[in-house]
Protein backbone atom coordinates (compact mmCIF):
# COMPACT_ATOMS: atom_id res chain seq x y z
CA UNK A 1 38.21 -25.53 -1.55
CA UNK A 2 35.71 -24.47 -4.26
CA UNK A 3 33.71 -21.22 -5.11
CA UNK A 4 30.61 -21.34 -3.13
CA UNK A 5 27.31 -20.99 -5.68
CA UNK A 6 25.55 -18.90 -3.26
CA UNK A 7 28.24 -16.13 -2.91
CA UNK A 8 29.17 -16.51 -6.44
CA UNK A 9 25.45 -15.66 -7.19
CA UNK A 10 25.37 -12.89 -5.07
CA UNK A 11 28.72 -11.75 -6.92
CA UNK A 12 27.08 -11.95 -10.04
CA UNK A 13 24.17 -10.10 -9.16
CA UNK A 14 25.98 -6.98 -7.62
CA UNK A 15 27.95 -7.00 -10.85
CA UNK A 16 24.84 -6.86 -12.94
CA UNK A 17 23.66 -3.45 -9.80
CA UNK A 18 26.71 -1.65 -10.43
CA UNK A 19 27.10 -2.09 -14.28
CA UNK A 20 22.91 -1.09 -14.71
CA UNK A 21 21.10 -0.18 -11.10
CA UNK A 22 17.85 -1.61 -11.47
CA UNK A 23 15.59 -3.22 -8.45
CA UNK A 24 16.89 -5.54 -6.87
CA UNK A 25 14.17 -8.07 -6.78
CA UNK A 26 14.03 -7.57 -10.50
CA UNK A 27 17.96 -9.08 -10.89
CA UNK A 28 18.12 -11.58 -8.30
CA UNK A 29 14.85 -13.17 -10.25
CA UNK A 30 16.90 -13.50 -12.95
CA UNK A 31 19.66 -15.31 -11.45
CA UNK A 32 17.49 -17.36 -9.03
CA UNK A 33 16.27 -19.00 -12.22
CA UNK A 34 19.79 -19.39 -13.74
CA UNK A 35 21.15 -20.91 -10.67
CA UNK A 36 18.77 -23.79 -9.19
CA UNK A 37 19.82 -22.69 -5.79
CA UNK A 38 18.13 -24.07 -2.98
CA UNK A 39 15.92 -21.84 -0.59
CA UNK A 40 18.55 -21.73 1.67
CA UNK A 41 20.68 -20.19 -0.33
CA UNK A 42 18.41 -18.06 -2.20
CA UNK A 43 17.88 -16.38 1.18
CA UNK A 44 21.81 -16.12 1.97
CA UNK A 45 21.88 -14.39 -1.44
CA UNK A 46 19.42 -11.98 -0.68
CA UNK A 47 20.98 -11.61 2.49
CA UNK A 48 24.53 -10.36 1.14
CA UNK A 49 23.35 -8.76 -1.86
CA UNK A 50 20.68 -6.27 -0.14
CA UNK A 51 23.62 -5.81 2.85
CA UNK A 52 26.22 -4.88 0.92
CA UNK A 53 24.13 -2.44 -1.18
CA UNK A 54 22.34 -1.22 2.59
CA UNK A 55 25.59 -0.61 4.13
CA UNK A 56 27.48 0.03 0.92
CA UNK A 57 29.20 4.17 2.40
CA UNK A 58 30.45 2.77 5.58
CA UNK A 59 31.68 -0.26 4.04
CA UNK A 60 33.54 1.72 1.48
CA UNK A 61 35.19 3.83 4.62
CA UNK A 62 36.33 0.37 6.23
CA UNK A 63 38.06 -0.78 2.99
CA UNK A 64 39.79 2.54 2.10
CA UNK A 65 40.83 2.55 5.58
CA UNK A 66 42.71 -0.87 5.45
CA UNK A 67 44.73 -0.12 1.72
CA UNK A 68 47.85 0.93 1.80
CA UNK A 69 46.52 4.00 -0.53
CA UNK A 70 43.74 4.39 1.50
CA UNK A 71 41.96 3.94 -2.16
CA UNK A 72 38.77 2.22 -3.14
CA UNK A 73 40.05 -0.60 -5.68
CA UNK A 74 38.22 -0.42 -8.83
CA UNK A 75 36.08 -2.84 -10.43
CA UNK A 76 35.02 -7.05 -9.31
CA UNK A 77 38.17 -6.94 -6.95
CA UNK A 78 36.00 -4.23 -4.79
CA UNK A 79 32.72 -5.83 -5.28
CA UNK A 80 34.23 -8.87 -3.77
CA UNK A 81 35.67 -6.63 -0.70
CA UNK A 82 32.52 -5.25 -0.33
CA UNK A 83 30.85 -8.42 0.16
CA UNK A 84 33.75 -9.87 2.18
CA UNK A 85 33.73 -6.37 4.68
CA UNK A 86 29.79 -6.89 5.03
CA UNK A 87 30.16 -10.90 5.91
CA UNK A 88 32.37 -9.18 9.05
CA UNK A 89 29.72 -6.76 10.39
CA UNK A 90 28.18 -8.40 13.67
CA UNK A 91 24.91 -8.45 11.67
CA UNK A 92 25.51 -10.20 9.30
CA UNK A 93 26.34 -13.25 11.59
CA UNK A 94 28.97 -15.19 9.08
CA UNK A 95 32.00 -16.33 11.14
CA UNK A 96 35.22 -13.89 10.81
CA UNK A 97 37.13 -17.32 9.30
CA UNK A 98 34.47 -17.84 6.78
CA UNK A 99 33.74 -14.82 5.44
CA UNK A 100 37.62 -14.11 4.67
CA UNK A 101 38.35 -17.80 3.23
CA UNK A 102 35.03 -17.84 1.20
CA UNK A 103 36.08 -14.20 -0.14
CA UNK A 104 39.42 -15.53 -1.11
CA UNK A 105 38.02 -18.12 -3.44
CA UNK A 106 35.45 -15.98 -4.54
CA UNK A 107 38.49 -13.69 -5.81
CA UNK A 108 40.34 -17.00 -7.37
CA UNK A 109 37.34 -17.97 -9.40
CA UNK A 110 36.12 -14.79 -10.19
CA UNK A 111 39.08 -12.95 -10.65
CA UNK A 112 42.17 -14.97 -10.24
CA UNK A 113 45.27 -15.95 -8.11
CA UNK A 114 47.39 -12.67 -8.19
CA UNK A 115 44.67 -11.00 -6.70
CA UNK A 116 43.90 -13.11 -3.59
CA UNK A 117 46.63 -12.17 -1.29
CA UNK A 118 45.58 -8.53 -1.45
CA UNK A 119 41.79 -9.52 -1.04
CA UNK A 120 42.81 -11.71 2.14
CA UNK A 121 45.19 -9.12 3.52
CA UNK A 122 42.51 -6.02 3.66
CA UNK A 123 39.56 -8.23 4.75
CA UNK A 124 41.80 -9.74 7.72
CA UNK A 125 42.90 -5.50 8.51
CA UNK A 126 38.93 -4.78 8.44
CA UNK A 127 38.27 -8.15 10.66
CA UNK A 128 40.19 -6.27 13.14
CA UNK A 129 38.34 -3.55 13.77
CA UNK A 130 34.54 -5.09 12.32
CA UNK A 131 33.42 -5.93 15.53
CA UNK A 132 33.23 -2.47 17.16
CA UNK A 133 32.32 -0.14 13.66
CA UNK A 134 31.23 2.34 15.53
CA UNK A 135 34.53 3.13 17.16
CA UNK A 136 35.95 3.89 14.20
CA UNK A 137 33.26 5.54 11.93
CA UNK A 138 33.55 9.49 11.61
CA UNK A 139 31.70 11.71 13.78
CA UNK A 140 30.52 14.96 13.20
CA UNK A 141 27.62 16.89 11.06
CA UNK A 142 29.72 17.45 7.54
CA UNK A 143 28.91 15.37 4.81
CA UNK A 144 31.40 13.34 4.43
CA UNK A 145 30.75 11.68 8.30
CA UNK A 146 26.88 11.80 7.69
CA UNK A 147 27.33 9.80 4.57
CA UNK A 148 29.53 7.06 6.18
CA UNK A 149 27.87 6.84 9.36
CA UNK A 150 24.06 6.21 7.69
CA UNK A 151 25.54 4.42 4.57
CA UNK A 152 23.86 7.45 2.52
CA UNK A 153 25.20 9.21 -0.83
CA UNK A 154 25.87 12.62 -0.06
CA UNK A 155 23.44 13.75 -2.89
CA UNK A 156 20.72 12.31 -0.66
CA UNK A 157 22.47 14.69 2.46
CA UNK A 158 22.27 17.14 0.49
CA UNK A 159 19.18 16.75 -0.36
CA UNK A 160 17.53 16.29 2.64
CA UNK A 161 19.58 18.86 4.46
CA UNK A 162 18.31 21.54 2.16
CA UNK A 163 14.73 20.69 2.32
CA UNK A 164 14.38 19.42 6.42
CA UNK A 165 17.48 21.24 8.14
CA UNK A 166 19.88 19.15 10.19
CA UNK A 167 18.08 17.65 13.14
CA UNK A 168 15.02 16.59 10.52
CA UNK A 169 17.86 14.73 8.29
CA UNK A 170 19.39 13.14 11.32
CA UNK A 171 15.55 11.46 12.48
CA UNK A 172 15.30 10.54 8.84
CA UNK A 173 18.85 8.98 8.59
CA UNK A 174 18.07 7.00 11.14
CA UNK A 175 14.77 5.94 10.11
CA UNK A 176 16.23 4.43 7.01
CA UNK A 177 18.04 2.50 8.94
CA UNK A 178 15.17 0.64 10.37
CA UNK A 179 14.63 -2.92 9.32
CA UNK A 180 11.07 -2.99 8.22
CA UNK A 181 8.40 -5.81 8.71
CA UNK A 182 6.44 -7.24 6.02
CA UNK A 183 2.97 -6.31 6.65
CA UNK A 184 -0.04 -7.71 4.71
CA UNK A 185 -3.42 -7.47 4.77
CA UNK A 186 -6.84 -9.55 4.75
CA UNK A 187 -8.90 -10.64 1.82
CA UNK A 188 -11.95 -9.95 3.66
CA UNK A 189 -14.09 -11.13 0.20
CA UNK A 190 -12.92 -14.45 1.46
CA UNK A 191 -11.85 -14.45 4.59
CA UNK A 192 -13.12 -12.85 7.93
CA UNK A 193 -10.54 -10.85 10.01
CA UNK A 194 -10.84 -13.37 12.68
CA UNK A 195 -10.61 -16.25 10.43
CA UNK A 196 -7.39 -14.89 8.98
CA UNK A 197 -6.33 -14.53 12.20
CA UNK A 198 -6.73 -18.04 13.07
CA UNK A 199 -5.11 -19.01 9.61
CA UNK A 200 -1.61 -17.32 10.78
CA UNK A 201 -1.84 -19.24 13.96
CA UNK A 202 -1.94 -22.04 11.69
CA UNK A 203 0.43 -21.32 9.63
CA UNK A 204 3.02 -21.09 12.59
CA UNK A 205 4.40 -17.77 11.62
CA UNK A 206 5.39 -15.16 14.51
CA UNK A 207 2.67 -11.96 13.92
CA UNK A 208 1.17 -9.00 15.53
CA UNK A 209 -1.55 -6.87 14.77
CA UNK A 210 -1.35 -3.60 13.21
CA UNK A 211 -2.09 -0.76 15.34
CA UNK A 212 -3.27 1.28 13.00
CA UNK A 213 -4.97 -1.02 10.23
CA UNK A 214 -7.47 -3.40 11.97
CA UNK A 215 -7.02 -6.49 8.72
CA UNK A 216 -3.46 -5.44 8.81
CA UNK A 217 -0.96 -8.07 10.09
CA UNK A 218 2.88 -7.74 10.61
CA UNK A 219 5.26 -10.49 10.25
CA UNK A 220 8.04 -11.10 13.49
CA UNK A 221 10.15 -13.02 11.36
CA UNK A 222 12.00 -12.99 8.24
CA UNK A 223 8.98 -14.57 6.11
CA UNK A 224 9.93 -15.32 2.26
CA UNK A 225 6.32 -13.78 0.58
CA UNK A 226 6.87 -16.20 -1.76
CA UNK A 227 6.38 -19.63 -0.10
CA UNK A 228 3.72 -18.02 2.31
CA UNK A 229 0.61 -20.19 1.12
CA UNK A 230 -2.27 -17.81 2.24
CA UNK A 231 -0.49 -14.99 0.17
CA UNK A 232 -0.17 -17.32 -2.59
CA UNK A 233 -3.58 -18.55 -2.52
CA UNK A 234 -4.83 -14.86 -2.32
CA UNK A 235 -6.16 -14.86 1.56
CA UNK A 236 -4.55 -12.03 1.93
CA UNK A 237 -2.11 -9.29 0.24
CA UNK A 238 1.09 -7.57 0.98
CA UNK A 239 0.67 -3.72 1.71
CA UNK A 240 2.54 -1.35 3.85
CA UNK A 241 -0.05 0.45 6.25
CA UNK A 242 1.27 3.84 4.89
CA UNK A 243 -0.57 2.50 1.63
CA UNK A 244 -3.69 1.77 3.44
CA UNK A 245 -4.11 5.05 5.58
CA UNK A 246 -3.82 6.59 1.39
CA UNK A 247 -7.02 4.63 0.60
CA UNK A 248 -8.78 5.95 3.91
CA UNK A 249 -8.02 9.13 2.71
CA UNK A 250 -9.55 8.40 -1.20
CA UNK A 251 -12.39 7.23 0.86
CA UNK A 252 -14.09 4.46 -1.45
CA UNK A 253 -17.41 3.46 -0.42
CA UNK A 254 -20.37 1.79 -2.26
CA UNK A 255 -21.98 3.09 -5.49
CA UNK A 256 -18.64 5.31 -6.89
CA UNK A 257 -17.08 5.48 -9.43
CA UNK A 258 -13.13 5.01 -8.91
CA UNK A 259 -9.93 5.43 -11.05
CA UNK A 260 -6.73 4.40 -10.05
CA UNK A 261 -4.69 6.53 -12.94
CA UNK A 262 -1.21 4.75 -11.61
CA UNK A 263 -2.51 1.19 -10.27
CA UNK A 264 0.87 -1.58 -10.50
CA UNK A 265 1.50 -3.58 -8.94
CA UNK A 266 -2.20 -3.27 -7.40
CA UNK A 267 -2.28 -3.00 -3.82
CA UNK A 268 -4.37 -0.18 -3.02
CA UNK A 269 -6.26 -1.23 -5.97
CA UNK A 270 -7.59 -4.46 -3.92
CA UNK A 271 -7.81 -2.01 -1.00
CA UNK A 272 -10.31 0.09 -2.78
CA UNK A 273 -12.48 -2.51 -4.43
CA UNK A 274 -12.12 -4.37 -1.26
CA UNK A 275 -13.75 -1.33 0.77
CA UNK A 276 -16.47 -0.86 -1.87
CA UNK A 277 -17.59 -4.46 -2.39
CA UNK A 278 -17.94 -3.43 -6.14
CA UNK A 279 -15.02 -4.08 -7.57
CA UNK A 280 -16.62 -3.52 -10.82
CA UNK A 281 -17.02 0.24 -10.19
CA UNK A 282 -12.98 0.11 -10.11
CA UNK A 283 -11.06 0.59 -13.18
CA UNK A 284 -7.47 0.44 -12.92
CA UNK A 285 -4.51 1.72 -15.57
CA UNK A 286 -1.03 1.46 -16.07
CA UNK A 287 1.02 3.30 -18.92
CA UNK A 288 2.90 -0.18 -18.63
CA UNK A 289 1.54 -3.70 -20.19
CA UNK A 290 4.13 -5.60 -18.57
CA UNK A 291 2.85 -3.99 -15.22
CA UNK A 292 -0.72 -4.17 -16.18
CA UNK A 293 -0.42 -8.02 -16.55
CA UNK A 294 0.91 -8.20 -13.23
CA UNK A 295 -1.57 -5.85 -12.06
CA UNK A 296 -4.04 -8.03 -13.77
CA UNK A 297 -2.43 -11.76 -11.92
CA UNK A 298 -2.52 -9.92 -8.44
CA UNK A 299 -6.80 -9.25 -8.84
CA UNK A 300 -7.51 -12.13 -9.91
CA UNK A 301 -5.50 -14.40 -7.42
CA UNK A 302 -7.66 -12.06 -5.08
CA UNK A 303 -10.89 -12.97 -6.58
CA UNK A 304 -11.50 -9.49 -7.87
CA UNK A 305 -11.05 -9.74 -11.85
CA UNK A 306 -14.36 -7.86 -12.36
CA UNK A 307 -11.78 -4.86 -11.68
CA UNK A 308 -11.43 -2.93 -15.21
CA UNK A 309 -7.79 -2.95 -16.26
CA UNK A 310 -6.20 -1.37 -19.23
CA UNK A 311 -2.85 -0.07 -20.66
CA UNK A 312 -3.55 3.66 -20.91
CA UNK A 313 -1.38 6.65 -20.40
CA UNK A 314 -2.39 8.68 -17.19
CA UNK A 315 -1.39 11.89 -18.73
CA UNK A 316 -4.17 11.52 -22.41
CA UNK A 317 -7.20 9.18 -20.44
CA UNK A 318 -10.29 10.66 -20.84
CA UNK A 319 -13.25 9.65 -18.33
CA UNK A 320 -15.83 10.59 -15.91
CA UNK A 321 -15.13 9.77 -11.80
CA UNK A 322 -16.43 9.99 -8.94
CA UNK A 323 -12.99 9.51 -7.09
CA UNK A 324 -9.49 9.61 -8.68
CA UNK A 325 -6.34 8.13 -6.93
CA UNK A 326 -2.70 9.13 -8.41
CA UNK A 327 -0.29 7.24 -6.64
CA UNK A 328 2.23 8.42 -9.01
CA UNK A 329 5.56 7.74 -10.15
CA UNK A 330 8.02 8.76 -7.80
CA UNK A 331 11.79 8.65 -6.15
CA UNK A 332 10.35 6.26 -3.75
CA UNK A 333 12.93 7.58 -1.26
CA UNK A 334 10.16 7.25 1.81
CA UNK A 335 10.87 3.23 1.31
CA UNK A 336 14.64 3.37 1.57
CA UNK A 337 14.30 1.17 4.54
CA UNK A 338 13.11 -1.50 2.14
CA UNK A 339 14.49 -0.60 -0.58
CA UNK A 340 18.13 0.60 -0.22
CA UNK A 341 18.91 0.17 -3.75
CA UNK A 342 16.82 3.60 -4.57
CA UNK A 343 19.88 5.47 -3.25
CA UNK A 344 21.86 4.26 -6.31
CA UNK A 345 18.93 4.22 -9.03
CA UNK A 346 17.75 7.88 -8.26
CA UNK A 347 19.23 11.09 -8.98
CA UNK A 348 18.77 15.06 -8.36
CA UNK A 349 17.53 15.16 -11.92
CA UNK A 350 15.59 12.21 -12.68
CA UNK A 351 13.46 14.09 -9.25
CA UNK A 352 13.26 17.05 -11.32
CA UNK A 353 11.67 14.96 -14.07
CA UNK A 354 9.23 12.65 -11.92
CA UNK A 355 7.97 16.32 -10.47
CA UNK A 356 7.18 17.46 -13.96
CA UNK A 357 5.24 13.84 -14.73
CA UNK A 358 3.71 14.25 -11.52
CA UNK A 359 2.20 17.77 -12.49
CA UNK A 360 1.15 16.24 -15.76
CA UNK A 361 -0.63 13.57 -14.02
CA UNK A 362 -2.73 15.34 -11.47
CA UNK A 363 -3.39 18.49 -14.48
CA UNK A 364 -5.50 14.81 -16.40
CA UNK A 365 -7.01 13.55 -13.07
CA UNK A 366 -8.39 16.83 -12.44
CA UNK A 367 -10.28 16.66 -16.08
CA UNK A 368 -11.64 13.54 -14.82
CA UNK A 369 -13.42 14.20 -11.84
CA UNK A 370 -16.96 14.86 -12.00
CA UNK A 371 -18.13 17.95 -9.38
CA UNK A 372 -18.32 17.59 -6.56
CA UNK A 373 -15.63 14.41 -6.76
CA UNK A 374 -12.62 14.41 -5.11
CA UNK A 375 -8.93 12.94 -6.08
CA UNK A 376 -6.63 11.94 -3.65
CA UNK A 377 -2.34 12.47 -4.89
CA UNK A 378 0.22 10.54 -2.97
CA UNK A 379 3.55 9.38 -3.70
CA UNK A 380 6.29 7.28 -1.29
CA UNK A 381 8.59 9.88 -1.10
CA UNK A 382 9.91 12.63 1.24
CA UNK A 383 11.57 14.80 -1.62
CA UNK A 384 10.08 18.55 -0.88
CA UNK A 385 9.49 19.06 -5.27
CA UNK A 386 7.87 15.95 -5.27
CA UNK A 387 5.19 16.59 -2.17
CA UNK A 388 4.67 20.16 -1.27
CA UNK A 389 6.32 21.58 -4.22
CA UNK A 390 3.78 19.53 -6.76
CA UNK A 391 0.76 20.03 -4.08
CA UNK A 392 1.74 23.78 -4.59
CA UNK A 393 1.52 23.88 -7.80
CA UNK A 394 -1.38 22.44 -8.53
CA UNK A 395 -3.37 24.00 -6.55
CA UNK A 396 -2.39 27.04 -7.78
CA UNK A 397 -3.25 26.47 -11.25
CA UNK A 398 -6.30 24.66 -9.73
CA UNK A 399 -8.39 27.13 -8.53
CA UNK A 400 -11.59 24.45 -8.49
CA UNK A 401 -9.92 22.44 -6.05
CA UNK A 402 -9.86 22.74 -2.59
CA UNK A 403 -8.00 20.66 0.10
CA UNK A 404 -10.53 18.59 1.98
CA UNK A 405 -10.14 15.76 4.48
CA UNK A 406 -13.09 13.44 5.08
CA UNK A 407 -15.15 13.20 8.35
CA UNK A 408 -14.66 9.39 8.68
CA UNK A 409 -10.91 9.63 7.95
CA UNK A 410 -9.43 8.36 11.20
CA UNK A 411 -5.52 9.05 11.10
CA UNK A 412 -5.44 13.12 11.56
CA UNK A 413 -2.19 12.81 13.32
CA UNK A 414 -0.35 12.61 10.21
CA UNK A 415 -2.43 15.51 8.76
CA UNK A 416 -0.33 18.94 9.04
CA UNK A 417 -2.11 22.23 9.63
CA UNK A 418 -1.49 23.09 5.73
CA UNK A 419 -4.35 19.97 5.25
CA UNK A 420 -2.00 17.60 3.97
CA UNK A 421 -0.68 14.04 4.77
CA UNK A 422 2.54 13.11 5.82
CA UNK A 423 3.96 9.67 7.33
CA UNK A 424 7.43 9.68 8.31
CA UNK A 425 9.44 6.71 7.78
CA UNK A 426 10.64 4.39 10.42
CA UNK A 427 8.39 4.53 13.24
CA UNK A 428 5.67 1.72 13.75
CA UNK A 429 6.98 -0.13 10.83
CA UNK A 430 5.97 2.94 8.19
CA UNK A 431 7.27 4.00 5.17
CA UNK A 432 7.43 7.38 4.54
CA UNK A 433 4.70 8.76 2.57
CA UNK A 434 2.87 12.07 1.16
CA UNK A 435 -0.80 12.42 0.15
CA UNK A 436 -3.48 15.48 -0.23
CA UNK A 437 -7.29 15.13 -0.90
CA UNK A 438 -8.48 17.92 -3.30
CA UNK A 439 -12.37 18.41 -3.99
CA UNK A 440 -13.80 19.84 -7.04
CA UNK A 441 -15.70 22.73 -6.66
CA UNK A 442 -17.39 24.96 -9.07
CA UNK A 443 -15.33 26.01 -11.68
């Protein structure tokens, strides 16, 4: 029986996470490339790589569990345990016979021999007991048992215990959880909302309409992005609606002039030019050219490369704006749903850092606001120094701004009596997200 390419890939690519945590999209690319895997398997990768790393605390618990040490190995041998204790979850839906036997000569190619009759003797102790994980997770509010039962580090606990208290962390443990849709949105330069309608129907893909974004569609089924031909041929884009209710807020409309000071990849960039019909009013920056050139591909598959792009650091610009959007750099821990990898890539002080950017960031976009204008700061994140703690701040050292929300702006149920936005994570397919509107006033 050979080494199957698919779970040797996805081997090779948790390797390269644990050795460097980076994106995950960003080192499965890599490997796809490498590997001339079919799309079947490509998705079976993605599949085992993004589980393992989703469920990565409670799979730990089952492995420790089933040693006779009740120790995590070190090293490939646990990567390929990991992988092996995953394939056994009911979710993952990989027969209990397959996912052992393809582990075991996963461990003989990638490893060797003397190693396989320990790898086959714990994943055959954690097939035992797979099929009803709950029964044996911990219970209790310490944590140790929140970590294991959300598959959470317990610097993120921590974390989110100190700044939400413990029945907030609980409804946001559980909202990473959630499985989130892709959602994407209309190019309604080229195609009416209707039309694109009728172009899904087409395409034969399961949908629904947004509730909240009326060109906003959301995807049933597990949809690669990457074959999806109206996507490809720019008919549409891919944007979370938490994005687009941050563009309602900026408010774009006809005749301004806009910056977006933080614009890759470039979603609420089309959002904004889109809403304008001027496109060329838009200018958008990055402090990265690699990011600007896919800022730059993802405007002009959409038909809007009159959009000004440049490499320029947010933090030195100079300028003159009617509107100013800083979607800034951040933990990105209000996508965790999507992106489970963040747990791994962020840390307590690389937060403390992206706060201090943050500040930097909004200090410039204030100097670049004519009177009267108006910026709009938001950031995918749920960390209290990142959201309130930067709003404060600013505004303190601000005093010619003023928190404003605009009459036409139709989602005040996120808006919190302090005047500022918040969408929690999880519910109606959101990611959680932070945003205030500031207007300049006289100075």
């Amino acid at each position: 029986m050979s080494c199957d390419p698919a779970r040797l890939a996805a081997y090779d690519a948790l390797k390269r996470f644990y050795r460097s945590p980076a994106p995950i999209p960003d080192i499965t690319k890599e490997l796809f490339a490498d590997r001339g895997l079919s799309q079947l398997d490509i998705s079976f990768v993605s599949h085992l790589v993004y589980g393992v790393i989703r469920h990565q605390e409670q799979l730990d618990f089952l492995i420790r569990s089933h040693t006779s040490r009740h120790e995590l190995p070190r090293g490939n041998v646990c990567t390929i345990l990991r992988m092996g204790a995953f394939q056994l979850l009911p979710d993952s839906k990989v027969p209990s016979h397959a996912a052992i036997d393809e582990s075991v000569e996963l461990t003989r190619a990638a490893v060797g021999d003397e190693v396989t009759p320990f790898v086959n003797a714990v994943l055959r102790k954690v097939a035992g007991v797979a099929g009803s994980i709950k029964e044996v997770l911990p219970t209790g509010d310490s944590m140790s048992a929140l970590s294991v039962l959300h598959s959470q580090p317990e610097w993120l606990i921590s974390l989110l215990l100190r700044d939400y208290g413990l029945s907030n962390t609980r409804d946001l443990l559980s909202a990473f959880e959630k499985r989130l849709r892709l959602s994407v949105r209309a190019n309604t330069m080229r195609v009416t909302k209707d039309g694109f309608f009728r172009m899904l129907r087409e395409e034969g893909v399961q949908f629904e309409r947004s509730e909240l974004i009326d060109d906003c569609y959301l995807f049933l089924d597990d949809l690669d992005a990457r074959q999806f031909s109206p996507l490809l041929r720019g008919d549409c884009y891919v944007q979370n609606e938490s994005s687009a209710i941050v563009v309602e807020l900026l408010s774009p409309v006809p005749g301004l002039r806009i910056l977006d000071l933080c614009a890759a990849p470039g979603g609420k960039t089309a959002a904004m030019a889109l809403a304008t019909g001027e496109p060329g009013n838009v200018t958008a920056i990055d402090v990265d050219r690699d990011r600007v050139s896919l800022l730059k591909d993802n405007l002009d598959r959409l038909g809007l490369g009159k959009v000004q792009t440049d490499v320029a650091d947010g933090t030195v610009i100079d300028g003159d704006y009617d509107l100013v959007l800083v979607d800034a750099p951040c933990s990105g821990l209000g996508t965790l749903a999507k992106h489970p990898e963040i747990k791994y890539t962020q840390s307590l002080g690389n937060i403390k850092k992206l706060a201090e950017l943050q500040l930097r960031l909004l200090d410039r976009a204030s100097r670049l606001v004519k009177p009267s204008g108006a910026l709009v700061y938001s950031v995918c994140t749920i960390t209290a120094r990142e959201t309130t703690g930067v709003a404060a701040s600013f505004l303190a050292d601000h005093s010619n701004f003023v928190l404003e929300v605009p009459e036409r702006f139709r989602y005040h149920r996120f808006v919190a009596h302090d005047g500022m936005l918040r969408v929690p994570p999880g519910g109606n397919n959101l990611e959680g997200m932070f945003a205030f509107r500031a207007r300049r006033v006289s100075e």
